[in-house]
PDB file of N, CA and C in Angstrom:
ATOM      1  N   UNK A   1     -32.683 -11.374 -66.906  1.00  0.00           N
ATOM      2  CA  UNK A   1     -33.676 -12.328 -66.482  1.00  0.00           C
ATOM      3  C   UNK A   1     -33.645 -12.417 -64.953  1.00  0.00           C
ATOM      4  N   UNK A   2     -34.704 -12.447 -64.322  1.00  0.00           N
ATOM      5  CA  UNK A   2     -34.955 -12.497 -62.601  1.00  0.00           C
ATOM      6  C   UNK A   2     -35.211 -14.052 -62.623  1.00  0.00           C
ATOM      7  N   UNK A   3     -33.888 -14.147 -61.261  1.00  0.00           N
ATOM      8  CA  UNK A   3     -34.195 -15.473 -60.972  1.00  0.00           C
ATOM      9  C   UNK A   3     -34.434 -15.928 -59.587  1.00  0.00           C
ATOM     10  N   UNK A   4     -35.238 -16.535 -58.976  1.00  0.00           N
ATOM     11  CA  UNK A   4     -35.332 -16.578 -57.037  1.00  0.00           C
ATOM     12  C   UNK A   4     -33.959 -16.903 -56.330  1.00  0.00           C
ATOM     13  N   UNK A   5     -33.759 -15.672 -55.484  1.00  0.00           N
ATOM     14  CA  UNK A   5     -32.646 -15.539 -54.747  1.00  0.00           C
ATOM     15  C   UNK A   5     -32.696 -16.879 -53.279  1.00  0.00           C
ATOM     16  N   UNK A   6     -32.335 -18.058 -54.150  1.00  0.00           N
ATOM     17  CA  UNK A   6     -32.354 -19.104 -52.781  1.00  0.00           C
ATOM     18  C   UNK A   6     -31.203 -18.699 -52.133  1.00  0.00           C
ATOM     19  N   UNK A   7     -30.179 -18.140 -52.320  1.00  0.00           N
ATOM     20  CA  UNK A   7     -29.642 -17.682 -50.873  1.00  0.00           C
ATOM     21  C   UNK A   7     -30.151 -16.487 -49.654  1.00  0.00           C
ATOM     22  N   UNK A   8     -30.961 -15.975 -50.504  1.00  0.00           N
ATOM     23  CA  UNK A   8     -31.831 -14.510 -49.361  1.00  0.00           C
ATOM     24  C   UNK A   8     -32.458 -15.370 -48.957  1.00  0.00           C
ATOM     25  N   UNK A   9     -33.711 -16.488 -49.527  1.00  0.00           N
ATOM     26  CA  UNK A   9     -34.526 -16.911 -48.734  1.00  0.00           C
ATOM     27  C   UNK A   9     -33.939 -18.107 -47.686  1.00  0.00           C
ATOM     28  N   UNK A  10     -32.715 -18.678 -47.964  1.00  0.00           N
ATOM     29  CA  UNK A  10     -32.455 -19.519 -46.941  1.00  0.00           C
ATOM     30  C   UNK A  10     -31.288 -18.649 -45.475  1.00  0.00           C
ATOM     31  N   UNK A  11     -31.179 -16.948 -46.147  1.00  0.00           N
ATOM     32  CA  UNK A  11     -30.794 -15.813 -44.595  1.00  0.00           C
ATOM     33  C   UNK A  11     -32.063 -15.739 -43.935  1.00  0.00           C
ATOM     34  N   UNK A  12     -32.672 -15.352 -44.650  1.00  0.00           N
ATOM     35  CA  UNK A  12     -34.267 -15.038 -43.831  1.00  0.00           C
ATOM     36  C   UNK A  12     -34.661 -16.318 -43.198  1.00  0.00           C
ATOM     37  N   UNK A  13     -34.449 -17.111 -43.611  1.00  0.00           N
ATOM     38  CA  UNK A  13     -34.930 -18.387 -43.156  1.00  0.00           C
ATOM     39  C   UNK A  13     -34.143 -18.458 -42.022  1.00  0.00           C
ATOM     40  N   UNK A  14     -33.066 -18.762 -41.598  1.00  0.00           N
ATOM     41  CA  UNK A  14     -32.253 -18.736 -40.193  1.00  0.00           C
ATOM     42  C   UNK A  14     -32.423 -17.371 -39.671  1.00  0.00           C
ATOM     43  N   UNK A  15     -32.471 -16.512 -40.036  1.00  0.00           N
ATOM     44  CA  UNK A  15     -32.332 -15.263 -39.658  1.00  0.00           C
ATOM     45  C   UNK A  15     -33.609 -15.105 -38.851  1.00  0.00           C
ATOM     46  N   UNK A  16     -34.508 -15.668 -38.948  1.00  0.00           N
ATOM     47  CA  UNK A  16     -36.109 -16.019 -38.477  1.00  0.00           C
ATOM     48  C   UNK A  16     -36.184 -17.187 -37.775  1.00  0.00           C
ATOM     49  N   UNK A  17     -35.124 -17.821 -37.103  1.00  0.00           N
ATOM     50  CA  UNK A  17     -34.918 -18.672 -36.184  1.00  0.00           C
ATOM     51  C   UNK A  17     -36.026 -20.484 -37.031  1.00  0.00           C
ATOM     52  N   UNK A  18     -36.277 -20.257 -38.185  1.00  0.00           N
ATOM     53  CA  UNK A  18     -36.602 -21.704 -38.717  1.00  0.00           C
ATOM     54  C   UNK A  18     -36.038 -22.528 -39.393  1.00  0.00           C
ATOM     55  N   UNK A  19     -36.119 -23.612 -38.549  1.00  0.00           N
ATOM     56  CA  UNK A  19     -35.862 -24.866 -39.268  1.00  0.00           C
ATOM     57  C   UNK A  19     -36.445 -25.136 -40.696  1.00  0.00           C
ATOM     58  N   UNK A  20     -35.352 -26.021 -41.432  1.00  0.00           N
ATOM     59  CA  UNK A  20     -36.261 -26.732 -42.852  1.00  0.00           C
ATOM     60  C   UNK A  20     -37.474 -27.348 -42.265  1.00  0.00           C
ATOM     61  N   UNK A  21     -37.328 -27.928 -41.124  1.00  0.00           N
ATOM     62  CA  UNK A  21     -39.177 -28.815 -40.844  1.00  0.00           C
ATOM     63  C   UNK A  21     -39.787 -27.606 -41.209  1.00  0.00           C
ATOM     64  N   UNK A  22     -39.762 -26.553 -39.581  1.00  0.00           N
ATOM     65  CA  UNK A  22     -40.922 -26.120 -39.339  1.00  0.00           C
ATOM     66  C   UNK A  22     -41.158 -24.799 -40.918  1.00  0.00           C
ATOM     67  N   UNK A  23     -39.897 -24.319 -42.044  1.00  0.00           N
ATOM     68  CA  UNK A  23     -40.667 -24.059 -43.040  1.00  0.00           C
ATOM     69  C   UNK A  23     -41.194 -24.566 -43.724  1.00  0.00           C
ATOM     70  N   UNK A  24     -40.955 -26.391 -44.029  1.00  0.00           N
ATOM     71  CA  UNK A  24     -41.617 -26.856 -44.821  1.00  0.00           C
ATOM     72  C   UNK A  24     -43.164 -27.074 -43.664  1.00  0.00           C
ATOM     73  N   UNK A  25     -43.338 -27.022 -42.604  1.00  0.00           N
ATOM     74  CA  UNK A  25     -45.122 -27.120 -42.259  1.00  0.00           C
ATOM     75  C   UNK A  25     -45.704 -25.725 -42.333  1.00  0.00           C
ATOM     76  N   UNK A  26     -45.225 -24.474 -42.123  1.00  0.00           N
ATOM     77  CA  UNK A  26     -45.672 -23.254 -42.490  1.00  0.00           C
ATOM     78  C   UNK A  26     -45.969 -23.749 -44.209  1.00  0.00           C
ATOM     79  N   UNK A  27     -45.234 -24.346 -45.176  1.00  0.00           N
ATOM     80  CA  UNK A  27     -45.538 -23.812 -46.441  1.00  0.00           C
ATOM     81  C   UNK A  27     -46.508 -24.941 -46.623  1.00  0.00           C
ATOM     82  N   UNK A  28     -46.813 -26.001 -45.561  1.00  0.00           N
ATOM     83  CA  UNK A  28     -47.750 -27.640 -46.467  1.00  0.00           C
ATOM     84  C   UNK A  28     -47.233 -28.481 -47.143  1.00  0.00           C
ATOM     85  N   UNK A  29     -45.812 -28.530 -46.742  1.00  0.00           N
ATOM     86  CA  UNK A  29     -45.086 -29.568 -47.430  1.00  0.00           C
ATOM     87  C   UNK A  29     -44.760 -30.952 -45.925  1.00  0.00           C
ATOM     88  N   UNK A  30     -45.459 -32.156 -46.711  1.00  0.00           N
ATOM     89  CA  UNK A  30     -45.094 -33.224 -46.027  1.00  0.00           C
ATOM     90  C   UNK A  30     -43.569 -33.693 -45.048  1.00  0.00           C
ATOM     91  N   UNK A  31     -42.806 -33.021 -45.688  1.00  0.00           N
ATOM     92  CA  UNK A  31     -41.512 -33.112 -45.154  1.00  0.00           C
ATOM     93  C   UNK A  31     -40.975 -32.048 -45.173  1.00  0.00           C
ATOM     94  N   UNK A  32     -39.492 -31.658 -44.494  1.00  0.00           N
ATOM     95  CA  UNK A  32     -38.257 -31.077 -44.482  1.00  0.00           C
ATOM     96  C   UNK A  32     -38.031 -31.092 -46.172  1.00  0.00           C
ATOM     97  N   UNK A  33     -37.677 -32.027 -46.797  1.00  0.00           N
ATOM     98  CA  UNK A  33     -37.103 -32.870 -47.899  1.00  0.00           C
ATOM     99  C   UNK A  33     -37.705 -31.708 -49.018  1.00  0.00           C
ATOM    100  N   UNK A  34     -39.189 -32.011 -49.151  1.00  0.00           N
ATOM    101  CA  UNK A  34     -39.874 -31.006 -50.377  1.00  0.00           C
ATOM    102  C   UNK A  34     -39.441 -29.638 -50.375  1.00  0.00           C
ATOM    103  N   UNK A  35     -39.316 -29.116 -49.035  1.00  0.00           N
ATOM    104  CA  UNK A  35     -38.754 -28.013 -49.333  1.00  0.00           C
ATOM    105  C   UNK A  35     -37.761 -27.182 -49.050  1.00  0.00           C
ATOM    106  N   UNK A  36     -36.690 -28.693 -48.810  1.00  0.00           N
ATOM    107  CA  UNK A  36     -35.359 -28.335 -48.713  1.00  0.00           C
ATOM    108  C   UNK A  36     -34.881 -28.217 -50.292  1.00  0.00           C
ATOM    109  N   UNK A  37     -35.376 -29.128 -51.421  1.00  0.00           N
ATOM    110  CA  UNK A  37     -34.695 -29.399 -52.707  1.00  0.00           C
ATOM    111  C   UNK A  37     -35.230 -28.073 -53.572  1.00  0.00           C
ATOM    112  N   UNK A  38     -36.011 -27.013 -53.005  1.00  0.00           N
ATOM    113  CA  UNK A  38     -36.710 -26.011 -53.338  1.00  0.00           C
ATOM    114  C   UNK A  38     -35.701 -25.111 -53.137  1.00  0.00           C
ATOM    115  N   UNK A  39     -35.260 -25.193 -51.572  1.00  0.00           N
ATOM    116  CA  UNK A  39     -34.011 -23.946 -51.320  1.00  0.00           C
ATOM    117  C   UNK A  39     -32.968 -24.092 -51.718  1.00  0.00           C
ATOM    118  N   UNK A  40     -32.612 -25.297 -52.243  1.00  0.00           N
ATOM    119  CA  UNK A  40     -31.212 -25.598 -52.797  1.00  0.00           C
ATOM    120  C   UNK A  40     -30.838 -25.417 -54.351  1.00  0.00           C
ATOM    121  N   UNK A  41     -32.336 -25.030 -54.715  1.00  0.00           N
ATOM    122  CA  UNK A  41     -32.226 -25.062 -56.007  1.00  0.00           C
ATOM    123  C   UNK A  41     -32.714 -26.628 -56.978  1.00  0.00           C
ATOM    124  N   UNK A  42     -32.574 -27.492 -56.686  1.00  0.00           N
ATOM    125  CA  UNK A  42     -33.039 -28.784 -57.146  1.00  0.00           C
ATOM    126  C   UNK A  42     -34.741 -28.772 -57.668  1.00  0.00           C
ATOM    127  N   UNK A  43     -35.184 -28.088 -57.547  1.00  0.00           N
ATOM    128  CA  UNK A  43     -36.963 -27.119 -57.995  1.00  0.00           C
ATOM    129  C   UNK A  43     -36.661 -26.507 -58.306  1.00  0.00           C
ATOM    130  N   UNK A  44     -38.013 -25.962 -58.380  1.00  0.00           N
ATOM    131  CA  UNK A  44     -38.507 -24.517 -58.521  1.00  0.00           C
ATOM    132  C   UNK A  44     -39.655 -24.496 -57.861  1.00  0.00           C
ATOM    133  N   UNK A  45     -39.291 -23.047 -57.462  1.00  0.00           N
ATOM    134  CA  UNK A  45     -40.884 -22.912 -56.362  1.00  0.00           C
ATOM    135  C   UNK A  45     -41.927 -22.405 -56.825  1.00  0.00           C
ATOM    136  N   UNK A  46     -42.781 -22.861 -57.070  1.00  0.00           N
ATOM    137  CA  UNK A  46     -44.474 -22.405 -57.284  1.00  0.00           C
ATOM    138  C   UNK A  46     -44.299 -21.060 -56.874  1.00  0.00           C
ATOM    139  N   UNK A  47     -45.593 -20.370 -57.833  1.00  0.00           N
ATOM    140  CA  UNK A  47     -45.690 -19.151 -56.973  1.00  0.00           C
ATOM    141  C   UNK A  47     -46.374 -18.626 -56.099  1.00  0.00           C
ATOM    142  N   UNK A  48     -47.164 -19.863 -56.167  1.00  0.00           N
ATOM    143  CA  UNK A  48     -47.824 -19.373 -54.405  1.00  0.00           C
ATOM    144  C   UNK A  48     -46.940 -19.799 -53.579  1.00  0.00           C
ATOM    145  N   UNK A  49     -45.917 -20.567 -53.597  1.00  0.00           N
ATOM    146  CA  UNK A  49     -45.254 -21.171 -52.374  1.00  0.00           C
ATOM    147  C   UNK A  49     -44.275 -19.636 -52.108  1.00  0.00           C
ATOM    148  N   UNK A  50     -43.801 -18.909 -53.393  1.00  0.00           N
ATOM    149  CA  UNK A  50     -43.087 -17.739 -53.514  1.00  0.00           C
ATOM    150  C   UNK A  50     -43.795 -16.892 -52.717  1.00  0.00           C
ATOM    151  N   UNK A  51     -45.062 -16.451 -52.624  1.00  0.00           N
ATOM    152  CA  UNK A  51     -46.105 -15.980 -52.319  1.00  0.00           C
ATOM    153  C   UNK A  51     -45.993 -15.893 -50.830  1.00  0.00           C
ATOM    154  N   UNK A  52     -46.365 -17.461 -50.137  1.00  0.00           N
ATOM    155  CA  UNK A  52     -46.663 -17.644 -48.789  1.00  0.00           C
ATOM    156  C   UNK A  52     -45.197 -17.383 -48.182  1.00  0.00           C
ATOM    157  N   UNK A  53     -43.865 -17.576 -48.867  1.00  0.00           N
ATOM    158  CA  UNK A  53     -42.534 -17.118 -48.050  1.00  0.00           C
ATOM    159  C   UNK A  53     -42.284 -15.964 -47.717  1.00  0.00           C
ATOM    160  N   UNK A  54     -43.267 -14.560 -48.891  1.00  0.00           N
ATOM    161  CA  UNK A  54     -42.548 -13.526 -48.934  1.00  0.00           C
ATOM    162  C   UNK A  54     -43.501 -12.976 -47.478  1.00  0.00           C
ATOM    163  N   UNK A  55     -44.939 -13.816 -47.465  1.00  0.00           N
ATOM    164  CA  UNK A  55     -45.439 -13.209 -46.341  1.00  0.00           C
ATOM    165  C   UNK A  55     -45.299 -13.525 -45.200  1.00  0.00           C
ATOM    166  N   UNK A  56     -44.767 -14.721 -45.136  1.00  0.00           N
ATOM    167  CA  UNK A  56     -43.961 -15.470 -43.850  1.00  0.00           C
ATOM    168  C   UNK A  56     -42.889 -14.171 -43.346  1.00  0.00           C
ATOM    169  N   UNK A  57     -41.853 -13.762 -44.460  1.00  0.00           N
ATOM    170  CA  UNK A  57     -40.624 -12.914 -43.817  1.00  0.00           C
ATOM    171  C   UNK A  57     -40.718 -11.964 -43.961  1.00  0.00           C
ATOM    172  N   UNK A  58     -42.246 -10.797 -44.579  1.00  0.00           N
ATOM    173  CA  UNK A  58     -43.085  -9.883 -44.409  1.00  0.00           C
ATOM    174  C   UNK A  58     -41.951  -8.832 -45.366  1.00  0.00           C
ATOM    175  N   UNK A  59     -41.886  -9.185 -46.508  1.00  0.00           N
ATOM    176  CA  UNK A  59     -40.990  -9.054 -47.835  1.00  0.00           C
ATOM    177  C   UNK A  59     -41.753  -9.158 -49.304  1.00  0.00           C
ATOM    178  N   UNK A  60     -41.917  -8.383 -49.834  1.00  0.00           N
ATOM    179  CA  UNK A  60     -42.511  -8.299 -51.203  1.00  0.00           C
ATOM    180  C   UNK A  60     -41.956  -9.606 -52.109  1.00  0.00           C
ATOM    181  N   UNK A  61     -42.449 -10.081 -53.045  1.00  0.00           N
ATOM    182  CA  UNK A  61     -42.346 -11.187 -53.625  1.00  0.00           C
ATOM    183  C   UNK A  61     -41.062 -10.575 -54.444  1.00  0.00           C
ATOM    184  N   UNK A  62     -40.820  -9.309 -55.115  1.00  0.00           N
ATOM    185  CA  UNK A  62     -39.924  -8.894 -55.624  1.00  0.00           C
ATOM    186  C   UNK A  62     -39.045  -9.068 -55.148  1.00  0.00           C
ATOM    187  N   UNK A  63     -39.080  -8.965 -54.093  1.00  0.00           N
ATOM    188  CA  UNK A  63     -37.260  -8.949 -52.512  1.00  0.00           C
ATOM    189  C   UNK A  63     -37.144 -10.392 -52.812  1.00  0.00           C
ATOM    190  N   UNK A  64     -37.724 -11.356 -53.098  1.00  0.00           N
ATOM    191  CA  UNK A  64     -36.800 -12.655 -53.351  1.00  0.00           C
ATOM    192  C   UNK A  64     -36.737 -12.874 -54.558  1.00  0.00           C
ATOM    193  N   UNK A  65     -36.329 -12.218 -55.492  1.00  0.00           N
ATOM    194  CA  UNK A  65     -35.450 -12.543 -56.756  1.00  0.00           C
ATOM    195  C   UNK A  65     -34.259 -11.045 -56.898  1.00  0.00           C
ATOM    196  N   UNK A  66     -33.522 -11.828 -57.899  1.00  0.00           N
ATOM    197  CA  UNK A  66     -32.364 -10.652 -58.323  1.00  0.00           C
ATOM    198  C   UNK A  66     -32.338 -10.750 -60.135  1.00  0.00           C
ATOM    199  N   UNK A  67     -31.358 -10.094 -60.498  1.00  0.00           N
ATOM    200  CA  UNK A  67     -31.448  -9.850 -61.760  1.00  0.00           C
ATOM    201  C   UNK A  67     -30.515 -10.300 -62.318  1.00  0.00           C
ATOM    202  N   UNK A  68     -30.144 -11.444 -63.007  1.00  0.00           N
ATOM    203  CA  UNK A  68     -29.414 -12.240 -63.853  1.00  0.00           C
ATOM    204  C   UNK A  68     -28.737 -11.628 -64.195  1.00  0.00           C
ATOM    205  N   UNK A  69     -27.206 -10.763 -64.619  1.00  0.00           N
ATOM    206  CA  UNK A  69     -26.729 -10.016 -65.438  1.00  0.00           C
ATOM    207  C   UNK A  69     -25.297 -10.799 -66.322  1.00  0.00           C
ATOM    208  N   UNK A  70     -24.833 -10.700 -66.983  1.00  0.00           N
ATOM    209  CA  UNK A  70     -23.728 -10.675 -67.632  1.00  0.00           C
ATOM    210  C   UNK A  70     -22.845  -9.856 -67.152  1.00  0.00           C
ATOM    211  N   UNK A  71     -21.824 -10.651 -66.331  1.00  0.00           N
ATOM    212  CA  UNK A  71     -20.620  -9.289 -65.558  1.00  0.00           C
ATOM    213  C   UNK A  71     -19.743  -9.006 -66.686  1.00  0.00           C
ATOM    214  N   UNK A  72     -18.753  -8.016 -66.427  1.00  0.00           N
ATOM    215  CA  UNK A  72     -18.101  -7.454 -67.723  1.00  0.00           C
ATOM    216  C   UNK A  72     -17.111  -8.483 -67.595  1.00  0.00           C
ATOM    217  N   UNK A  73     -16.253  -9.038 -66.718  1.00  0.00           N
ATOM    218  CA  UNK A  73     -15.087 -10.167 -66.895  1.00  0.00           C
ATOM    219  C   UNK A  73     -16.134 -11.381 -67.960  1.00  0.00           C
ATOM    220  N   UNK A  74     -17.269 -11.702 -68.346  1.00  0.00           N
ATOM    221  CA  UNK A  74     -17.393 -12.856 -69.002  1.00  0.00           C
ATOM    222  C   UNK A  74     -18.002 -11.741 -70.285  1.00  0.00           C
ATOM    223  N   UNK A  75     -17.653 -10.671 -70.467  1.00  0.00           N
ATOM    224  CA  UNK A  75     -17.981  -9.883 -71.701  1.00  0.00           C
ATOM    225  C   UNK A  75     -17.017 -10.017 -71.999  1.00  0.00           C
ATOM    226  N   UNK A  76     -15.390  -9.454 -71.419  1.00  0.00           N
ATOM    227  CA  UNK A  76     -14.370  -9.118 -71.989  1.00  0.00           C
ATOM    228  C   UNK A  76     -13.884 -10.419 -72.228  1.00  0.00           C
ATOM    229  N   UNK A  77     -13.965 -11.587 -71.234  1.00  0.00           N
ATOM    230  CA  UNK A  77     -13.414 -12.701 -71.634  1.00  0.00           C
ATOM    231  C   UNK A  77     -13.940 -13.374 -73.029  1.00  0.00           C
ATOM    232  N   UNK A  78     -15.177 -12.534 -73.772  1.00  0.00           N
ATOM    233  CA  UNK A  78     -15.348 -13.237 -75.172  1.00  0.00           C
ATOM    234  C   UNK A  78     -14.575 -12.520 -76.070  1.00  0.00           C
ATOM    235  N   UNK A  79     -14.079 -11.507 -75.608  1.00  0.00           N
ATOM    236  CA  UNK A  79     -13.564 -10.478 -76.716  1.00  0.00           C
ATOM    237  C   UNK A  79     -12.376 -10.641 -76.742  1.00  0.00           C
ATOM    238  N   UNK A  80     -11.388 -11.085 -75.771  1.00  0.00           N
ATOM    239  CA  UNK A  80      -9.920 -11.412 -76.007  1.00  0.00           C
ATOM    240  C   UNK A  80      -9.774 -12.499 -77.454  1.00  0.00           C
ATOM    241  N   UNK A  81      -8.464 -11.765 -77.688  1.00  0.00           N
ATOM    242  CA  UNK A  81      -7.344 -12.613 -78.870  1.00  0.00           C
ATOM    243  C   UNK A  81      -6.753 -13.517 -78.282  1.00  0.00           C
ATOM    244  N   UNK A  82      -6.834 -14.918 -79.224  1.00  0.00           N
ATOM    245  CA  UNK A  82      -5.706 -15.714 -79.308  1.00  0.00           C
ATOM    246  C   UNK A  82      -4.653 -15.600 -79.825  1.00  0.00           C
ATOM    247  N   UNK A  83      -3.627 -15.903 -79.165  1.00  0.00           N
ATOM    248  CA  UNK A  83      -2.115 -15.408 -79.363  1.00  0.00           C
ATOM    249  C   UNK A  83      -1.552 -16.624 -80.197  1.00  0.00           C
TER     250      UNK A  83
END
């Protein structure tokens, strides 16, 4: 399952010299606040808001998500014996 990489978008986000204000007035959000609880995870971001970030940091909408996986330590950890 793909889920939005809020830690890429909050590198790009400093990495692009912006503040939470000035991304939340690039995206039309009244405050810092709306779309700070977006990067932190506390939301979820619309997908136009997904949309207007990827073209803000000139990044395919794909480049901000990753792919959910099951690592093998929480595979093998179902398969161990109790002693």
């Amino acid at each position: 399952m793909k889920k939005v990489d809020l830690e890429k978008i909050k590198v790009l986000r400093k990495n692009a010299g912006l503040s939470l204000e000035e991304m939340a007035v690039q995206l039309g959000y009244e405050s810092a606040n709306g779309y700070y609880y977006l990067e932190i995870g506390r939301g979820k971001f619309p997908a136009e808001t997904l949309a207007k970030v990827a073209q803000i940091f000139g990044v395919t909408i794909e480049e901000l998500f990753f792919e959910e996986k099951i690592t093998d330590s929480v595979i093998l950890g179902e398969e161990r014996e109790v002693i």
